[in-house]
Protein backbone atom coordinates (compact mmCIF):
# COMPACT_ATOMS: atom_id res chain seq x y z
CA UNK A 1 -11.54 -7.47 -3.19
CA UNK A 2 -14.31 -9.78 -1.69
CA UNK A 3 -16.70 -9.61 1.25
CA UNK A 4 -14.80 -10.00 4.65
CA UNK A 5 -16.85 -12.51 6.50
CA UNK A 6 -17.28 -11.62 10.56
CA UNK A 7 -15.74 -15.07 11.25
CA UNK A 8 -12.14 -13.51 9.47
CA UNK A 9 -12.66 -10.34 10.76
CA UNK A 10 -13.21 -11.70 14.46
CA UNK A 11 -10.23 -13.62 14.03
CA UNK A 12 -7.51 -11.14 12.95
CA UNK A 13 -8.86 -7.79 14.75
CA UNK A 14 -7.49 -6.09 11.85
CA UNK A 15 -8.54 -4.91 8.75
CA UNK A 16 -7.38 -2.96 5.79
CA UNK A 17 -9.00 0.54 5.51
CA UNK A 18 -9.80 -0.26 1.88
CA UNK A 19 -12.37 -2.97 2.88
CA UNK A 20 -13.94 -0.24 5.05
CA UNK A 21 -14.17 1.87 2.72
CA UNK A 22 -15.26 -0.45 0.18
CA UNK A 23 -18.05 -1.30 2.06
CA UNK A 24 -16.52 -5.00 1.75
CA UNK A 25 -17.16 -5.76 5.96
CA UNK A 26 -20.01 -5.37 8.51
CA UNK A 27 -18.84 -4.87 11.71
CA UNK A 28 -22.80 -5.14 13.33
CA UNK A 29 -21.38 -8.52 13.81
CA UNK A 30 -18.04 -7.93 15.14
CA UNK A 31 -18.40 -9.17 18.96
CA UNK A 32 -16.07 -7.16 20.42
CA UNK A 33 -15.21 -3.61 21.54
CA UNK A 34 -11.88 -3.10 20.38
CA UNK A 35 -10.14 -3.00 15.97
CA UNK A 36 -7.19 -1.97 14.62
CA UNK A 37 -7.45 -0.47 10.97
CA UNK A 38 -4.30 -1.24 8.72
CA UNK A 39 -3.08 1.21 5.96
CA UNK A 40 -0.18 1.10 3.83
CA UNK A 41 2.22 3.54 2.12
CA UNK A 42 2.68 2.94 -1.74
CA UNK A 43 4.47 4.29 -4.11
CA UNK A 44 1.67 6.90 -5.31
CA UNK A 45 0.20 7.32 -1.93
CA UNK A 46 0.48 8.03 1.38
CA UNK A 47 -1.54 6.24 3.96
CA UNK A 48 -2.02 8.39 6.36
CA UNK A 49 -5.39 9.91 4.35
CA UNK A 50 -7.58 6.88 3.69
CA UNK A 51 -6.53 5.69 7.14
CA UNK A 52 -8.14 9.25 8.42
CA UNK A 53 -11.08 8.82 5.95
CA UNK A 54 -11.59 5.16 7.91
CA UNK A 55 -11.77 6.52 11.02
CA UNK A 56 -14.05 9.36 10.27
CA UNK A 57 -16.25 6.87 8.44
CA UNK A 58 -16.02 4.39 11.65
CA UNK A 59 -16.73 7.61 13.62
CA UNK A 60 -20.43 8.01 12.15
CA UNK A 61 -21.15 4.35 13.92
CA UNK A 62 -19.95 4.60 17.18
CA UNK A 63 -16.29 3.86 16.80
CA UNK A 64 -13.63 6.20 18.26
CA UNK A 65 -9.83 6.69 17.74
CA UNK A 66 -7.58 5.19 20.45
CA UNK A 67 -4.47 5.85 18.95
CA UNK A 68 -2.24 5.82 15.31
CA UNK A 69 1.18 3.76 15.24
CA UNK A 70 3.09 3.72 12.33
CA UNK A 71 5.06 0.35 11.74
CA UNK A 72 8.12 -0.64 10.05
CA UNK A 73 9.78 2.51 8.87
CA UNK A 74 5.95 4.61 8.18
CA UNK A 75 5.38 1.52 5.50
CA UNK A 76 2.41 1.10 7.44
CA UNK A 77 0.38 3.15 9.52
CA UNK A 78 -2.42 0.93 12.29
CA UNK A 79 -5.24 2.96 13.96
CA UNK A 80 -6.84 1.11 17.20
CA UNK A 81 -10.60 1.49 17.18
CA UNK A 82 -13.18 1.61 19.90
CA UNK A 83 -16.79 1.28 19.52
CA UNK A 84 -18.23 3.14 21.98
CA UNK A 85 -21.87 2.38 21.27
């Protein structure tokens, strides 16, 4: 998976918890307040953890949980961020 640039990221509002946890994104650029992290359910794995790890990663630089949605029969699972710093 490559670098997400902050021009794609500003766009969409939404990114997958494995580029956050990848390190693949830096949201110092991200100009606004408000991001919903996107997880997915597979076939060896829920989604509900790495979504949590996400947010508790997020949570060490000023982002907060809003609220978690799951979509489309629990396939996948969206957490709305807010940075609060």
């Amino acid at each position: 998976m490559s670098f997400m640039s902050p021009q794609q990221l500003a766009q969409d509002r939404v990114v997958e918890v494995e580029v956050i946890l990848g390190g693949q994104v830096d949201l110092r650029a991200y100009p606004y307040r408000h991001l919903v992290l996107k997880a997915r359910h597979t076939f060896s794995r829920s989604a509900f953890p790495p979504l949590m790890e996400a947010v508790e990663h997020l949570s060490n630089y000023g982002w907060e949980l809003v609220n978690i949605v799951a979509v489309g029969e629990g396939h996948h699972i969206y957490a709305a961020m807010r940075r609060t710093a």
